[in-house]
C-alpha atoms as a PDB file:
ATOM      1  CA  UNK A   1      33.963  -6.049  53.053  1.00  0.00           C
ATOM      2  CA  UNK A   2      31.378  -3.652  54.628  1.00  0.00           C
ATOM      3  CA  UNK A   3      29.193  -1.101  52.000  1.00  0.00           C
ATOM      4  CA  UNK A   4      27.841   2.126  53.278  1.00  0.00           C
ATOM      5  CA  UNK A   5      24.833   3.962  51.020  1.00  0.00           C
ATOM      6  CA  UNK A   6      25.067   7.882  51.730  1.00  0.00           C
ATOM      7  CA  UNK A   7      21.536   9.227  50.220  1.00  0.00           C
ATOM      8  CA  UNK A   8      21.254  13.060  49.653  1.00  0.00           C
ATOM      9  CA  UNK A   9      20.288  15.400  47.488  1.00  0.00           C
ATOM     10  CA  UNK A  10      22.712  17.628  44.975  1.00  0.00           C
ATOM     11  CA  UNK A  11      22.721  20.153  42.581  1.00  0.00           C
ATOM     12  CA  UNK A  12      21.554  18.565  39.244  1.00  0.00           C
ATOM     13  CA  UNK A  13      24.938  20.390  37.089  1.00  0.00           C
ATOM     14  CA  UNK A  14      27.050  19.590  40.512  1.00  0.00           C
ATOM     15  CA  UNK A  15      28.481  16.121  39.640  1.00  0.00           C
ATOM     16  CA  UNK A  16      32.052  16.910  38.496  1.00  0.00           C
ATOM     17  CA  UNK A  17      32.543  19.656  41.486  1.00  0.00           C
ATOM     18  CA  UNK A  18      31.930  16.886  43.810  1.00  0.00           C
ATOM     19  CA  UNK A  19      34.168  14.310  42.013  1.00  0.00           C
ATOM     20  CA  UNK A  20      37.202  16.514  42.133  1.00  0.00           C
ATOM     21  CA  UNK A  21      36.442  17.233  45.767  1.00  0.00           C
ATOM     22  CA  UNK A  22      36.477  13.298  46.463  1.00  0.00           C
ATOM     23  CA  UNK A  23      39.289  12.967  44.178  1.00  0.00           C
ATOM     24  CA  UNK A  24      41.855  15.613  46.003  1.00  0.00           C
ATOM     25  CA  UNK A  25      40.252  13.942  49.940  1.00  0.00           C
ATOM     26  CA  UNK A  26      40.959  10.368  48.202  1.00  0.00           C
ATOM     27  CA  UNK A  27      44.550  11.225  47.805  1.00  0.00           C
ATOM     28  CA  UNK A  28      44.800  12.129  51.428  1.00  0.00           C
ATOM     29  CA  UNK A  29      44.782  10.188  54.684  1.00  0.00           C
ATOM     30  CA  UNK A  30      40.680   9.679  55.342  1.00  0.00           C
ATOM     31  CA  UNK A  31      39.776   7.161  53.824  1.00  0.00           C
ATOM     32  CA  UNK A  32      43.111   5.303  55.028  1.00  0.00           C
ATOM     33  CA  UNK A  33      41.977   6.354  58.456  1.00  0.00           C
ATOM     34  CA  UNK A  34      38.474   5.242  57.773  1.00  0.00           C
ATOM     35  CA  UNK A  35      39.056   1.889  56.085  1.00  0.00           C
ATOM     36  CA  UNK A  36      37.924   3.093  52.923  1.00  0.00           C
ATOM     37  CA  UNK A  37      38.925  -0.074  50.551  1.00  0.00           C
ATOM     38  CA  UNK A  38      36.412   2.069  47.313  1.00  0.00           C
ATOM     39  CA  UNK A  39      34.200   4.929  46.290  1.00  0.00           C
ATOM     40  CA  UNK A  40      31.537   4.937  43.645  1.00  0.00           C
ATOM     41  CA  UNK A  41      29.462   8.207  43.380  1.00  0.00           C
ATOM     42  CA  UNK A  42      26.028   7.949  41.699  1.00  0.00           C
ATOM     43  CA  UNK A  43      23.500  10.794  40.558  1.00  0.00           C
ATOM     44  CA  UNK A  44      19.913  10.141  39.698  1.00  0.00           C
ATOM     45  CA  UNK A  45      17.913  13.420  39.140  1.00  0.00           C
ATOM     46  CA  UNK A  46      18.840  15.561  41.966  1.00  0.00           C
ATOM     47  CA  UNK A  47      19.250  12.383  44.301  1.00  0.00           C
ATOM     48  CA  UNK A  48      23.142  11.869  45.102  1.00  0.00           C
ATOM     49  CA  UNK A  49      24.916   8.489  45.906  1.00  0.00           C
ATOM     50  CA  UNK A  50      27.453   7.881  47.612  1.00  0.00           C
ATOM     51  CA  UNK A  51      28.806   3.740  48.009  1.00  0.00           C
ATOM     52  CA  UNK A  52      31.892   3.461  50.542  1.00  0.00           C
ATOM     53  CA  UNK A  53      33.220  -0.078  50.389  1.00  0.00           C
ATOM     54  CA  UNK A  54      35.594  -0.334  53.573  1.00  0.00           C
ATOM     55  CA  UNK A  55      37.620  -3.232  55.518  1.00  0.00           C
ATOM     56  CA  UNK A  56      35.515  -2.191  58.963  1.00  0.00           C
ATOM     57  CA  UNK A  57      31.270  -1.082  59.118  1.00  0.00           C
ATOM     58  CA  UNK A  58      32.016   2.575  57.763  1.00  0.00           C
ATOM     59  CA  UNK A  59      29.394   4.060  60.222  1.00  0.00           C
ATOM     60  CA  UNK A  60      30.810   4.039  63.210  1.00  0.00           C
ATOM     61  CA  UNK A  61      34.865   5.493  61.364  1.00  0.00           C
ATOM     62  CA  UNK A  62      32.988   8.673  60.301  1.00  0.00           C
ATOM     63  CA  UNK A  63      31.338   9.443  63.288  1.00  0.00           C
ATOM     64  CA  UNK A  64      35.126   8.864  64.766  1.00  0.00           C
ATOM     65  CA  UNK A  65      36.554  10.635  62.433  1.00  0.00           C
ATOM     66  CA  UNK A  66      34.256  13.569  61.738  1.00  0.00           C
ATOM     67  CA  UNK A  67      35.992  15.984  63.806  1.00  0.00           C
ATOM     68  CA  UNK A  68      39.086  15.660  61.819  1.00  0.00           C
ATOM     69  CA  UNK A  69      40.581  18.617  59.652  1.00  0.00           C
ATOM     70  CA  UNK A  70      40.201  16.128  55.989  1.00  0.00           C
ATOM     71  CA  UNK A  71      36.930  15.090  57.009  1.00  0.00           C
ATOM     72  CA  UNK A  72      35.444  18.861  58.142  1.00  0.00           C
ATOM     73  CA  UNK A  73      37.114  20.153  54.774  1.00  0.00           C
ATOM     74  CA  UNK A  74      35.536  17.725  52.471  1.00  0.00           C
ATOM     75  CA  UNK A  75      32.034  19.023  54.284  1.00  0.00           C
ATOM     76  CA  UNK A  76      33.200  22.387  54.132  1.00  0.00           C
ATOM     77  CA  UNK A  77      33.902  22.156  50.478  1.00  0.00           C
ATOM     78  CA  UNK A  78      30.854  19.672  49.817  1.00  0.00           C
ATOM     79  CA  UNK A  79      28.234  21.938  51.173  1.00  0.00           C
ATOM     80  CA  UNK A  80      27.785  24.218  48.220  1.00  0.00           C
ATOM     81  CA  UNK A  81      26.301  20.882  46.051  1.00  0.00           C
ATOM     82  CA  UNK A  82      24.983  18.572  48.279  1.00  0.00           C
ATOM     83  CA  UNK A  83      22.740  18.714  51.071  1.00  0.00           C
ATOM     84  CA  UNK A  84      20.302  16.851  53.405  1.00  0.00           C
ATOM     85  CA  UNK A  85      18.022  14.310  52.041  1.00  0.00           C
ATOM     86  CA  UNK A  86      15.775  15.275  54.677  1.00  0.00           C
ATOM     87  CA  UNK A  87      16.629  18.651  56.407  1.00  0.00           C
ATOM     88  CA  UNK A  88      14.425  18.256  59.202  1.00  0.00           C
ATOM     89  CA  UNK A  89      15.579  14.638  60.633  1.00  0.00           C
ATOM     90  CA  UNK A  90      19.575  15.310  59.593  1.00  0.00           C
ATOM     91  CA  UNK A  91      21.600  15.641  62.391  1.00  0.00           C
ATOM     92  CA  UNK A  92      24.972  14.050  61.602  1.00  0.00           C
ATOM     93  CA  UNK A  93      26.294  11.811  59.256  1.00  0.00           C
ATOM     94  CA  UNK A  94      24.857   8.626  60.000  1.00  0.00           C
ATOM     95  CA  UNK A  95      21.237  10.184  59.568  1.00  0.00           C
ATOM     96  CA  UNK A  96      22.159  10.328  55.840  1.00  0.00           C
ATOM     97  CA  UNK A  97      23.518   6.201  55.710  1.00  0.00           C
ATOM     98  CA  UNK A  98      20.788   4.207  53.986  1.00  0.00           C
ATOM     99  CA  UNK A  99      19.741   0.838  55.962  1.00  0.00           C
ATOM    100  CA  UNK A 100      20.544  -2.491  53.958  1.00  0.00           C
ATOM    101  CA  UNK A 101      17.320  -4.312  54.036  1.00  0.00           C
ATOM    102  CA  UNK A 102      18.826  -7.122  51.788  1.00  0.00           C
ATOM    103  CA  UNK A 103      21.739  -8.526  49.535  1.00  0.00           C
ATOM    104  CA  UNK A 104      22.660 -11.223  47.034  1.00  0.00           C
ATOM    105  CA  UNK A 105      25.775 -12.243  46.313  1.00  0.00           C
ATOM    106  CA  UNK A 106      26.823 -15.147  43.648  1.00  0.00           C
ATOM    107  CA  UNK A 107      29.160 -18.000  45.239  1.00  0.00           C
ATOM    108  CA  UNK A 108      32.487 -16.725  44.445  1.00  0.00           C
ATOM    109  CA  UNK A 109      33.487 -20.546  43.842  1.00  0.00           C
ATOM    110  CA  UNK A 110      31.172 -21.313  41.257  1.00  0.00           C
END
């Protein structure tokens, strides 16, 4: 399983807006498309969180798929609450994907 961190920043009373609009995109064909296996969404102050768990490295799927109708709506419908982490260095998607530096993970056998 691969794990993507999305970091940005959101409107602090935003949280269930941007549920729902992961919620009605989750029903539809994206995250089938993008190998999206699960979803957790995290807030901390104004700082939004966003793990994708996914069958293939979820990096390179968006930028494949971010020309596609679901994927431009759920921006489209997105932008209102969440925006850049950094406005000055975002360009596309992957400028948002936080860089795993390291992991642990207890023997599954044990």
């Amino acid at each position: 399983m691969y794990r993507s961190l999305i970091v940005a920043r959101m409107k602090p009373d935003a949280a269930p807006d941007i549920a729902e609009v992961f919620a009605a995109s989750d029903r539809g064909q994206l995250p089938h498309l993008i190998g999206v296996r699960g979803r957790s969404l995290f807030q901390f102050g104004e700082v939004y969180l966003h793990l994708i768990e996914a069958d293939r490295p979820p990096g390179p799927e968006v930028a494949k798929y971010a020309g596609h109708p679901e994927f431009r709506d759920v921006s489209e419908r997105l932008q209102p609450f969440v925006s850049a982490y950094d406005p000055l260095t975002w360009q596309e998607p992957k400028d948002a994907m936080a860089r795993e530096f390291y992991r642990w993970e207890r023997d599954r056998t044990a």
